[in-house]
N, C-alpha and C. Protein backbone atom coordinates (compact mmCIF):
# COMPACT_ATOMS: atom_id res chain seq x y z
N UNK A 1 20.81 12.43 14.66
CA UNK A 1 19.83 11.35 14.60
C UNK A 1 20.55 10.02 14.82
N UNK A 2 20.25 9.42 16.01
CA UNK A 2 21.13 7.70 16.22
C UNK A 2 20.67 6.73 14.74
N UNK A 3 21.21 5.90 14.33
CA UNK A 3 21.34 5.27 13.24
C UNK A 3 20.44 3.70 13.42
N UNK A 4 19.68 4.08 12.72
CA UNK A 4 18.25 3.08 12.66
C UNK A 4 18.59 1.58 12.14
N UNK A 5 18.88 0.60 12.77
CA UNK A 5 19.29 -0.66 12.84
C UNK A 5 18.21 -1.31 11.40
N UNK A 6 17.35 -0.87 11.38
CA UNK A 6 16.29 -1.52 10.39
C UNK A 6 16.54 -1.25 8.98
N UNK A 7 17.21 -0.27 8.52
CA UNK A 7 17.87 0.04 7.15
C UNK A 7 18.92 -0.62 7.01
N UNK A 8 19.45 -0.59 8.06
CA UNK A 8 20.82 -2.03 7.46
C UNK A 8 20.32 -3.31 7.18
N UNK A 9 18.92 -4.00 8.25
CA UNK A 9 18.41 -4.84 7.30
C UNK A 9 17.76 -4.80 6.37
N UNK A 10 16.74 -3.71 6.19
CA UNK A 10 16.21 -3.61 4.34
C UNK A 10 17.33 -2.91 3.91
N UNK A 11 18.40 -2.68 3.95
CA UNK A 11 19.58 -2.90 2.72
C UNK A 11 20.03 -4.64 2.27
N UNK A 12 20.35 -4.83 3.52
CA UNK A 12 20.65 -6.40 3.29
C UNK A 12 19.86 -7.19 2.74
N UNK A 13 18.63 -6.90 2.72
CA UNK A 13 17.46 -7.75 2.01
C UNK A 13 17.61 -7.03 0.63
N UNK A 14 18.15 -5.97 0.01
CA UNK A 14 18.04 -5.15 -1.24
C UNK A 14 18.90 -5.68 -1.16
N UNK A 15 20.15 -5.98 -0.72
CA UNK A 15 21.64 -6.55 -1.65
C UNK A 15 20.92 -8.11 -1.93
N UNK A 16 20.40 -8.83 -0.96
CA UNK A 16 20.41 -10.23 -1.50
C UNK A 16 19.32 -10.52 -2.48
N UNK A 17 18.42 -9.48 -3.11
CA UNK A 17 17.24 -9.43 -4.07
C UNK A 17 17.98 -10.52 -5.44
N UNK A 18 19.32 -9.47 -5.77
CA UNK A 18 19.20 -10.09 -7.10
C UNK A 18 20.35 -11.08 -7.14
N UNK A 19 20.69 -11.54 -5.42
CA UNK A 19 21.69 -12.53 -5.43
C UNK A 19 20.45 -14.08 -5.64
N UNK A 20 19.42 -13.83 -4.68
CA UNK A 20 18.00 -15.14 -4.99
C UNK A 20 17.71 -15.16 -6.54
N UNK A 21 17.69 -13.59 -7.27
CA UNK A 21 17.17 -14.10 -8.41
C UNK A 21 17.84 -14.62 -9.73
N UNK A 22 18.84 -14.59 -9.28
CA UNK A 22 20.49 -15.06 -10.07
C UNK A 22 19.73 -16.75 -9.65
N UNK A 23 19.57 -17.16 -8.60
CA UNK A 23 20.20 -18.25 -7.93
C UNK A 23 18.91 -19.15 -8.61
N UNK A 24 17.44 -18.21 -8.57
CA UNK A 24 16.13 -18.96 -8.98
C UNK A 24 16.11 -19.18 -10.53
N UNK A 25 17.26 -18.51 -11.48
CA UNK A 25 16.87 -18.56 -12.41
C UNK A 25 17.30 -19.60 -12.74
N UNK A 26 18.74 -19.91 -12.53
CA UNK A 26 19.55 -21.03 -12.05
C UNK A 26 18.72 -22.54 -12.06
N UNK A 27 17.71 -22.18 -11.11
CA UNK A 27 17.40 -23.19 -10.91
C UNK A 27 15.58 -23.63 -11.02
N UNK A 28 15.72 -22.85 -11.80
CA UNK A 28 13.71 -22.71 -12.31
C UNK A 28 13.69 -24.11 -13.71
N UNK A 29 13.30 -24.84 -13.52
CA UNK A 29 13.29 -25.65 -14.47
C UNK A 29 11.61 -25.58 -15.27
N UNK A 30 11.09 -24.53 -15.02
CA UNK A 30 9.67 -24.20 -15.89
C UNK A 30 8.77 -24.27 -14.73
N UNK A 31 9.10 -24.60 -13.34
CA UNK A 31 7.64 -24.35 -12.57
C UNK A 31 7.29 -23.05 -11.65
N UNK A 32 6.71 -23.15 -10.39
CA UNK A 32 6.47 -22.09 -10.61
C UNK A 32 7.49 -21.08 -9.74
N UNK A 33 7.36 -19.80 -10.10
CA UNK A 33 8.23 -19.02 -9.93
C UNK A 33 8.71 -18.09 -8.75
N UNK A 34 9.94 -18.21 -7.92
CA UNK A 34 10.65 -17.57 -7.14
C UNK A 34 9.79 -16.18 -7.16
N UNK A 35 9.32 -14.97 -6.28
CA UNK A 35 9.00 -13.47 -6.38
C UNK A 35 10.05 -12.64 -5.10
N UNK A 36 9.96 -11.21 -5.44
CA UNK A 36 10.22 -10.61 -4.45
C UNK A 36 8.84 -9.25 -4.48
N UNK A 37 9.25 -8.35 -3.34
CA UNK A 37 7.80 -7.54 -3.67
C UNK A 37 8.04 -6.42 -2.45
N UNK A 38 7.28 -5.52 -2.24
CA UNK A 38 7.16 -4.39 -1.30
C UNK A 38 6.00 -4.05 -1.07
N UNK A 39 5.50 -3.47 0.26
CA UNK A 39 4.26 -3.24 0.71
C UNK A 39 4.48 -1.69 1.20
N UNK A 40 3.38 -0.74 1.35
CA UNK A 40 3.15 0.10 2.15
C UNK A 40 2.41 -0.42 3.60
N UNK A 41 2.34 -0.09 4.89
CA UNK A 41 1.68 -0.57 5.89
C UNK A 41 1.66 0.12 6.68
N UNK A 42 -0.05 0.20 6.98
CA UNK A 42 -0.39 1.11 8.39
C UNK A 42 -1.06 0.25 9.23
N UNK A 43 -0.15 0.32 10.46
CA UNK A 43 -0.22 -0.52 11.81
C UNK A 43 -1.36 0.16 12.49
N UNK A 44 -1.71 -0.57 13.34
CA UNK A 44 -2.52 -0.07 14.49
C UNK A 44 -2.72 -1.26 15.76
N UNK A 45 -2.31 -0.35 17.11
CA UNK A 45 -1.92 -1.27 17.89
C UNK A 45 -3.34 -1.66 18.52
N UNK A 46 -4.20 -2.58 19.09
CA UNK A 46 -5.01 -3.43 18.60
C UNK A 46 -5.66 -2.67 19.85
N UNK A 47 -5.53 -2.49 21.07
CA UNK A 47 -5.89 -2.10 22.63
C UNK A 47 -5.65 -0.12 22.57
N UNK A 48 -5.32 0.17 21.38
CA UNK A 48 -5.02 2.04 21.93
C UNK A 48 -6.38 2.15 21.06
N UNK A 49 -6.76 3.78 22.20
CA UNK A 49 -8.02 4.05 21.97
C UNK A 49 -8.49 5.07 20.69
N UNK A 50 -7.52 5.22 20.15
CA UNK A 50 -7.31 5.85 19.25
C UNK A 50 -6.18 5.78 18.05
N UNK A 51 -5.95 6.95 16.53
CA UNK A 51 -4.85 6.72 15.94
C UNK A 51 -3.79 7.31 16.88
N UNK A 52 -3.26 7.11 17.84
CA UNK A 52 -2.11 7.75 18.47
C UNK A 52 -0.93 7.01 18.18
N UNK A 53 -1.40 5.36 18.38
CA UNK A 53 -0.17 4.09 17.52
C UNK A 53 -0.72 3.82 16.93
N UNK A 54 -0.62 4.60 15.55
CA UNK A 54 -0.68 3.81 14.42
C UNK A 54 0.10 4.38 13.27
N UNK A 55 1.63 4.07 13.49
CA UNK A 55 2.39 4.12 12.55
C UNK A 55 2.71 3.62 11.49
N UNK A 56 2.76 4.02 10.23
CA UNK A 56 3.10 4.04 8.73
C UNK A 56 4.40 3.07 8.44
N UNK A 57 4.20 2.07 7.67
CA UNK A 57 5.73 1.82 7.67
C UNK A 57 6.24 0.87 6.06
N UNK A 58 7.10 0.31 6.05
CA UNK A 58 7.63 -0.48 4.27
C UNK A 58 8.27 -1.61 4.77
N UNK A 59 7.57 -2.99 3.99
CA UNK A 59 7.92 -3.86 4.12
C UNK A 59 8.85 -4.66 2.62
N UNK A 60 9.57 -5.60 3.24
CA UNK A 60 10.17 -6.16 1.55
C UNK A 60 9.53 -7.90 2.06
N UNK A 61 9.29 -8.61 0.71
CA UNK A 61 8.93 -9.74 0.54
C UNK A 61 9.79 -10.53 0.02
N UNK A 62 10.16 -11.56 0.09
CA UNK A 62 10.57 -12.70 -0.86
C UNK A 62 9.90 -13.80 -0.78
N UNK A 63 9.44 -14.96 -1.64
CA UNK A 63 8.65 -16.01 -1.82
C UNK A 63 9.12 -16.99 -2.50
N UNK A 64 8.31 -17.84 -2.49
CA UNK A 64 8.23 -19.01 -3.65
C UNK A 64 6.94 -19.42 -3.53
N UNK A 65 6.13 -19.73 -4.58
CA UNK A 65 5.16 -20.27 -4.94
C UNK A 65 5.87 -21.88 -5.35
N UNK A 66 4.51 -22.90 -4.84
CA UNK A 66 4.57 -23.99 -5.02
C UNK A 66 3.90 -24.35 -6.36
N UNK A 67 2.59 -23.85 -6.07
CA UNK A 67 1.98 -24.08 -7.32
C UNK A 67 0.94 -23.22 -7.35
N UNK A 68 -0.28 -22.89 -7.89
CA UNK A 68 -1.18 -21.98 -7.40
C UNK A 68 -2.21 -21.61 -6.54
N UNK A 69 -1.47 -22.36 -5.28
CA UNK A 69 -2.81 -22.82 -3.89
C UNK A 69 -1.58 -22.54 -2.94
N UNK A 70 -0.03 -22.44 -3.25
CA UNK A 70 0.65 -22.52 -1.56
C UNK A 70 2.15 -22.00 -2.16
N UNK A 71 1.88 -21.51 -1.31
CA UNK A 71 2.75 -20.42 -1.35
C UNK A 71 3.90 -20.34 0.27
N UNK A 72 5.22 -19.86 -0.15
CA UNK A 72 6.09 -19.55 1.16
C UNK A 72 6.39 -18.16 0.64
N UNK A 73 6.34 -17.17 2.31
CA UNK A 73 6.27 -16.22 1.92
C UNK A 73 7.08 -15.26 3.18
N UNK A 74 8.62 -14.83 3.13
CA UNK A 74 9.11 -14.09 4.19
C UNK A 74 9.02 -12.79 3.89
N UNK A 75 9.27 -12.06 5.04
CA UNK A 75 8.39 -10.48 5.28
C UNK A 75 9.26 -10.13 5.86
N UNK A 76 9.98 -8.87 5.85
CA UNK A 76 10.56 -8.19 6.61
C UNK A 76 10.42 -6.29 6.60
N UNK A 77 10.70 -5.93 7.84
CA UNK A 77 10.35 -4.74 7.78
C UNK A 77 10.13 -3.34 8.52
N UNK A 78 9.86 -1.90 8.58
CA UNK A 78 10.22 -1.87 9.79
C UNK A 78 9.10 -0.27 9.39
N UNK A 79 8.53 0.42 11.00
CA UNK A 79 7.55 1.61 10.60
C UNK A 79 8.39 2.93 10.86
N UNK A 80 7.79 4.17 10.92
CA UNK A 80 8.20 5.26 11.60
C UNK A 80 7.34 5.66 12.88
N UNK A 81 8.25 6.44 13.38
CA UNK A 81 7.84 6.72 14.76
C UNK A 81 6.32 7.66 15.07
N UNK A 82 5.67 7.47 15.32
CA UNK A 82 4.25 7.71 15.80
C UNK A 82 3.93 8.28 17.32
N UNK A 83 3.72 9.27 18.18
CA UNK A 83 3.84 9.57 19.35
C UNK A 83 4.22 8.64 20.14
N UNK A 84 5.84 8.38 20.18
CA UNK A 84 6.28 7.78 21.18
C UNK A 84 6.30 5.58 20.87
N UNK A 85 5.89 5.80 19.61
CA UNK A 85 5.60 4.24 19.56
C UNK A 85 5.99 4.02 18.31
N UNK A 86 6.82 2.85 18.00
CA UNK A 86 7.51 3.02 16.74
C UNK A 86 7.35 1.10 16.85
N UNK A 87 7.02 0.31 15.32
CA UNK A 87 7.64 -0.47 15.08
C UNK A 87 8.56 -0.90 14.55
N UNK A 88 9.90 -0.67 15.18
CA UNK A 88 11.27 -0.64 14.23
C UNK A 88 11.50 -1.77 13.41
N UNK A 89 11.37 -3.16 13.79
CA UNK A 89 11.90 -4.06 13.18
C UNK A 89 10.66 -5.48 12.86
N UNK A 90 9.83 -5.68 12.50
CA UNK A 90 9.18 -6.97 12.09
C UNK A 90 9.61 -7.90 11.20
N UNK A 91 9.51 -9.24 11.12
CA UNK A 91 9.70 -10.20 10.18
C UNK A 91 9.04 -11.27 10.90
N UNK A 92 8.56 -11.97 9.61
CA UNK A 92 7.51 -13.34 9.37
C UNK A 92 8.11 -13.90 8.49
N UNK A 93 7.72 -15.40 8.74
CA UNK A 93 7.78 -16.60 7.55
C UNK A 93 6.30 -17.10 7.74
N UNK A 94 5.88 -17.04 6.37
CA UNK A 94 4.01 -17.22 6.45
C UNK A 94 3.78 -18.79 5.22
N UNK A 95 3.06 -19.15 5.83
CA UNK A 95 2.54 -20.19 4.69
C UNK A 95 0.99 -19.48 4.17
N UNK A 96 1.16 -19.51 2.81
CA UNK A 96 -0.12 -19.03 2.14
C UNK A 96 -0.95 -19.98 1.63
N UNK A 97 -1.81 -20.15 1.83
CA UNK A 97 -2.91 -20.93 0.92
C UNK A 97 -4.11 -20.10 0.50
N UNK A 98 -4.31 -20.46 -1.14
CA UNK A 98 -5.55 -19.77 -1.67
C UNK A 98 -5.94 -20.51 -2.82
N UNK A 99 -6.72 -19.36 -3.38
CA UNK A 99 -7.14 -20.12 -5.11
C UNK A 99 -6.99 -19.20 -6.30
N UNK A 100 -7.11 -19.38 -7.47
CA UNK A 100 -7.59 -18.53 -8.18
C UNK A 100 -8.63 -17.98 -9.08
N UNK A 101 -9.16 -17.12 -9.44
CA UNK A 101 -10.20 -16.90 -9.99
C UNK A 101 -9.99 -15.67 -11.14
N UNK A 102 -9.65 -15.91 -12.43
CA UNK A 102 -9.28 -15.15 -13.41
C UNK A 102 -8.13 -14.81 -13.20
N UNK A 103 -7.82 -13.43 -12.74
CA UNK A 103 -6.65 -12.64 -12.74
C UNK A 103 -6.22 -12.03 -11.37
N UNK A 104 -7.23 -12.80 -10.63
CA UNK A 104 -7.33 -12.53 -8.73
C UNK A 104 -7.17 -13.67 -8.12
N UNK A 105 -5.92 -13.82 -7.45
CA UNK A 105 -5.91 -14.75 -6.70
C UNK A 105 -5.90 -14.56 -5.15
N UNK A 106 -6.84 -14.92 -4.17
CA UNK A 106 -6.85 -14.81 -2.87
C UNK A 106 -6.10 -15.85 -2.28
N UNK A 107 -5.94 -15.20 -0.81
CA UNK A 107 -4.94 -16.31 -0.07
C UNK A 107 -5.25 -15.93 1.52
N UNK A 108 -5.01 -16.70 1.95
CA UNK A 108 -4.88 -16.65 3.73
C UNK A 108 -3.41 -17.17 3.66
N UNK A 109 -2.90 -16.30 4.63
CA UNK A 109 -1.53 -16.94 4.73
C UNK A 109 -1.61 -17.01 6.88
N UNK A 110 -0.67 -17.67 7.16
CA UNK A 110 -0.28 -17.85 8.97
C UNK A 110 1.38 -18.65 9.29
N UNK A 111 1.80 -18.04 10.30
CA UNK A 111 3.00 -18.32 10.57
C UNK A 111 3.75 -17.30 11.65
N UNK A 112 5.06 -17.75 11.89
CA UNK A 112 5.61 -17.05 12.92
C UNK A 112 6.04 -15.88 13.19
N UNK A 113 5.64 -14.53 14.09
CA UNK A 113 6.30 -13.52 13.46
C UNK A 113 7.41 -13.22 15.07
N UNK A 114 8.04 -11.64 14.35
CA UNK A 114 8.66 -10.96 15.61
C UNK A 114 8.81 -9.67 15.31
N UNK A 115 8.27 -8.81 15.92
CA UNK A 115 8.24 -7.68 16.11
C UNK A 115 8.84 -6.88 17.43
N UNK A 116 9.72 -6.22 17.04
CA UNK A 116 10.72 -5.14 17.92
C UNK A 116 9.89 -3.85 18.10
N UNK A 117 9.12 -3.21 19.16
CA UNK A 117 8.59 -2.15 19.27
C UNK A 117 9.26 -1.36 20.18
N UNK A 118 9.03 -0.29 19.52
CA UNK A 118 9.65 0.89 21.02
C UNK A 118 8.49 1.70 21.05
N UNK A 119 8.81 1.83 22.25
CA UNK A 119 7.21 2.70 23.29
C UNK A 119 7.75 3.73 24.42
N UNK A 120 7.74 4.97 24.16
CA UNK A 120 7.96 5.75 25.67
C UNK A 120 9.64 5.29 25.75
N UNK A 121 10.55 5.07 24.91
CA UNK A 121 11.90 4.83 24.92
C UNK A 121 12.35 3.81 25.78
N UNK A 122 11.59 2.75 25.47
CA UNK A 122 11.29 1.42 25.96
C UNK A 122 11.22 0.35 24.71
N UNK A 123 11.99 -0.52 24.49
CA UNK A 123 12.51 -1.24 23.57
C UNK A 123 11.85 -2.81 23.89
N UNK A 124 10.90 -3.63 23.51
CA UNK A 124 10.89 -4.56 23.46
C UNK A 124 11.00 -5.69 22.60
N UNK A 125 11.10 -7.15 22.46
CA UNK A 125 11.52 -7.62 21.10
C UNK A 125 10.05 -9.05 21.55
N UNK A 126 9.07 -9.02 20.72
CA UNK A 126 7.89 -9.56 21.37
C UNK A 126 8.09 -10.79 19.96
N UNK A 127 8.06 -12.08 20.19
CA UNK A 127 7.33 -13.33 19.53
C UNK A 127 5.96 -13.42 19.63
N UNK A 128 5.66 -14.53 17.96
CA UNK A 128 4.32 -14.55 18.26
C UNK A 128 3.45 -15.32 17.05
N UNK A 129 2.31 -15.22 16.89
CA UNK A 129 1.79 -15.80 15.51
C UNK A 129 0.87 -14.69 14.83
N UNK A 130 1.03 -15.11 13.48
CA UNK A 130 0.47 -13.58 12.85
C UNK A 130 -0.48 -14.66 11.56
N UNK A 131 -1.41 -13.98 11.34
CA UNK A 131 -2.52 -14.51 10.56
C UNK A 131 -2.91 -13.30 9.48
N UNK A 132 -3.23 -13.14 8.40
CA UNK A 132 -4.12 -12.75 7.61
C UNK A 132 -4.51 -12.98 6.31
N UNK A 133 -5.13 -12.31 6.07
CA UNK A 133 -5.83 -12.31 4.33
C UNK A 133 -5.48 -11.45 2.93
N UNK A 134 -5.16 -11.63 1.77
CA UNK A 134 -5.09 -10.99 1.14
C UNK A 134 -5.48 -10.92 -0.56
N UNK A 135 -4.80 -9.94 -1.44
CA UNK A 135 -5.84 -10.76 -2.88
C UNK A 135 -4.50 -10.65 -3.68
N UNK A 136 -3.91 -10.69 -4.53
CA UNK A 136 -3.03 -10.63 -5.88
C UNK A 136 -3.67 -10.16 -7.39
N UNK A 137 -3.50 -8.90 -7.66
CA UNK A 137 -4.39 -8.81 -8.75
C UNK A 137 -2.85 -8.84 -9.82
N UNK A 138 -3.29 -9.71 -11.16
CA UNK A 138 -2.26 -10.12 -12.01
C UNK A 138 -3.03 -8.62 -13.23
N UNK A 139 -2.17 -7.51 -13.06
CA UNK A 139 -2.61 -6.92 -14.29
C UNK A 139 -1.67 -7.12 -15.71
N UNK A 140 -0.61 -7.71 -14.99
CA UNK A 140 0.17 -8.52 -16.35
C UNK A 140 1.11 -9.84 -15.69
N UNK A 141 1.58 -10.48 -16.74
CA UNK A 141 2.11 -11.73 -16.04
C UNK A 141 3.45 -11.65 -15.46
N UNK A 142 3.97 -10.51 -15.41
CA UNK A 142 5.34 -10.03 -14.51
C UNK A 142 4.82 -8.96 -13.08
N UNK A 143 3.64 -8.92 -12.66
CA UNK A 143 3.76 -7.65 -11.57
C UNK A 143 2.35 -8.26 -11.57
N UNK A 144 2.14 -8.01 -9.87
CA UNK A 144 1.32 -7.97 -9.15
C UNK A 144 0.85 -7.00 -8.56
N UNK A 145 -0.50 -6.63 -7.94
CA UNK A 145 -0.59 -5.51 -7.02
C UNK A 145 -0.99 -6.45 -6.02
N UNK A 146 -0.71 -6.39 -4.83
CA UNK A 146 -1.41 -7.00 -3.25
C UNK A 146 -2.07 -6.23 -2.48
N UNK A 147 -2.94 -6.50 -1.95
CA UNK A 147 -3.53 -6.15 -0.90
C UNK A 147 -3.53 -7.00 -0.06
N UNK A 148 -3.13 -6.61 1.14
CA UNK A 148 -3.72 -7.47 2.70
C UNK A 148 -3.85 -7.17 4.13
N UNK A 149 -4.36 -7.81 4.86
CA UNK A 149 -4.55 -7.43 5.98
C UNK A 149 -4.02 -8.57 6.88
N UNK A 150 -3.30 -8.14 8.01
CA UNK A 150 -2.85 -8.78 8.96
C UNK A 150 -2.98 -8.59 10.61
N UNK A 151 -3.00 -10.26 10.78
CA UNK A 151 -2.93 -9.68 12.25
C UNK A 151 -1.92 -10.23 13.08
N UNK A 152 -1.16 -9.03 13.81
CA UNK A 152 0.16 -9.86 14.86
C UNK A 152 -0.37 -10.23 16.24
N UNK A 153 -0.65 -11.09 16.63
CA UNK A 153 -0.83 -11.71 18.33
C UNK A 153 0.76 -11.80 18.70
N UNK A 154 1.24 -11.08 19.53
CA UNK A 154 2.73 -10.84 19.65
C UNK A 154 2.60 -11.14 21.62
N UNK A 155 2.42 -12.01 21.97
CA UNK A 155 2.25 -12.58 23.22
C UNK A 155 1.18 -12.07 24.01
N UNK A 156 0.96 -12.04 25.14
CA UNK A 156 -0.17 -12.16 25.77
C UNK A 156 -0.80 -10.68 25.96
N UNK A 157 0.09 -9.65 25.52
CA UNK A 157 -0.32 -8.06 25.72
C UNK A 157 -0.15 -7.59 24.32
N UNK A 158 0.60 -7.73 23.82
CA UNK A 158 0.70 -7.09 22.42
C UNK A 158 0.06 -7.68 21.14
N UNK A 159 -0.95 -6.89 20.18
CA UNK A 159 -1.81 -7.34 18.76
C UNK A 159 -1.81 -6.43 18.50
N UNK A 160 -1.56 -6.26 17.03
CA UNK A 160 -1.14 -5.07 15.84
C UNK A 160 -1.74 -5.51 14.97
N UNK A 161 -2.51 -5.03 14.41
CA UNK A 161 -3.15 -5.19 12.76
C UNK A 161 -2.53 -3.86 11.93
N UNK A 162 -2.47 -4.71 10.43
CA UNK A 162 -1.54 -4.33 9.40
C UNK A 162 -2.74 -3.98 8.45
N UNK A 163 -2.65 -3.13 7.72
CA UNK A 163 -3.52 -2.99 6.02
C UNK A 163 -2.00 -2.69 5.51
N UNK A 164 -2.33 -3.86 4.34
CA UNK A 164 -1.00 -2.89 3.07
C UNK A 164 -1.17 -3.11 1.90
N UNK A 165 -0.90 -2.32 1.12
CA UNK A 165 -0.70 -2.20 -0.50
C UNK A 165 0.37 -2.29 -1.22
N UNK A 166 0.81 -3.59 -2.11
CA UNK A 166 1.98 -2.97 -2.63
C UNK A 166 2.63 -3.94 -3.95
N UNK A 167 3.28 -4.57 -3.97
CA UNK A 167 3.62 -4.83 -5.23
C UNK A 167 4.23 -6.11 -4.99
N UNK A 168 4.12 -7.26 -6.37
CA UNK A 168 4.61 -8.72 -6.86
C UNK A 168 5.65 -8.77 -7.59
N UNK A 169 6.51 -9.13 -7.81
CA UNK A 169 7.18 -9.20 -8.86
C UNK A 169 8.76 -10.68 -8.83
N UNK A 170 7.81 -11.36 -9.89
CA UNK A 170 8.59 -12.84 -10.35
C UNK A 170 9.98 -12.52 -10.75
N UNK A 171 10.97 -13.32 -10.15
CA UNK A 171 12.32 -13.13 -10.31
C UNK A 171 12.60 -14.04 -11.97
N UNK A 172 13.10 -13.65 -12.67
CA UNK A 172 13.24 -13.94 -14.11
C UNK A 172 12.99 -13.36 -15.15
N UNK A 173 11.24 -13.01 -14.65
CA UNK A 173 10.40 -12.57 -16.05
C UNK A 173 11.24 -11.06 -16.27
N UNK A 174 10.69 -10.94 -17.65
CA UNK A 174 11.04 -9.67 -18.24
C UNK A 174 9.75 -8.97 -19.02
């Protein structure tokens, strides 16, 4: 099996987890708080006529919240291979804006992405802007669950929409 370039970066994003949260605690003077987080995600390429591309894949998060309306939010990540169509490598930097309402906070987030697809053993590395929606349910004040949906416009031929599920979690709390 050739050696999948995308695990060396979600390793590298797992080594630098608890080098940010060393660094946020450091420097948290009571507001609001540094997160990191993980998603499950099933792609689907926006123009196939069917599930034929629509590969499964795990994303890692890191953030900062500003306050409880805006949010910065990087994404990185990568799918498995699906007849012939694989998204090996994605990453975004998203600006979020939302509100809250009890223990649910919604958000739209938008910003720049890049996604590396291979197709038919054909490798491309596509720019682009990616948009979507999602909710934060707080079932305690250290962990989140997320839901969201996304969409990649990855230049003038390529759009991928994302559903994912997966998890919040504030660098500090205990």
């Amino acid at each position: 099996m050739p050696p999948r370039p995308f695990l060396r970066t979600l390793g590298l994003l797992a080594l630098a987890l608890p080098m940010a949260a060393t660094s946020a605690e450091e420097e948290d003077g009571g507001g609001e708080p540094a997160y990191f987080g993980g998603s499950y995600l099933d792609f689907a390429e926006r123009e196939a006529p069917d599930d034929q591309y629509s590969p499964s894949g795990l994303m890692l998060r890191i953030g900062q919240r500003f306050n409880e309306n805006v949010a910065v939010d990087f994404q990185a990540g990568a799918s498995q291979t699906v007849s012939d169509f694989q998204v090996s490598r994605f990453t975004g930097l998203f600006l979020q804006l939302g509100g809250q309402w009890e223990r649910i906070h919604f958000y739209t987030q938008l910003g720049p992405a890049r996604a590396e697809l291979e197709m038919n053993d054909t490798t491309e590395v596509n720019d682009g802007i990616a948009y979507g929606f999602g909710a934060r349910v707080s079932p305690s004040d250290s962990f989140d669950i997320v839901v969201e949906w996304m969409d990649y416009t990855l230049g003038a031929e390529e759009r991928l929409d994302s559903i994912g599920i997966g998890f919040i979690r504030p660098f500090g709390q205990e």
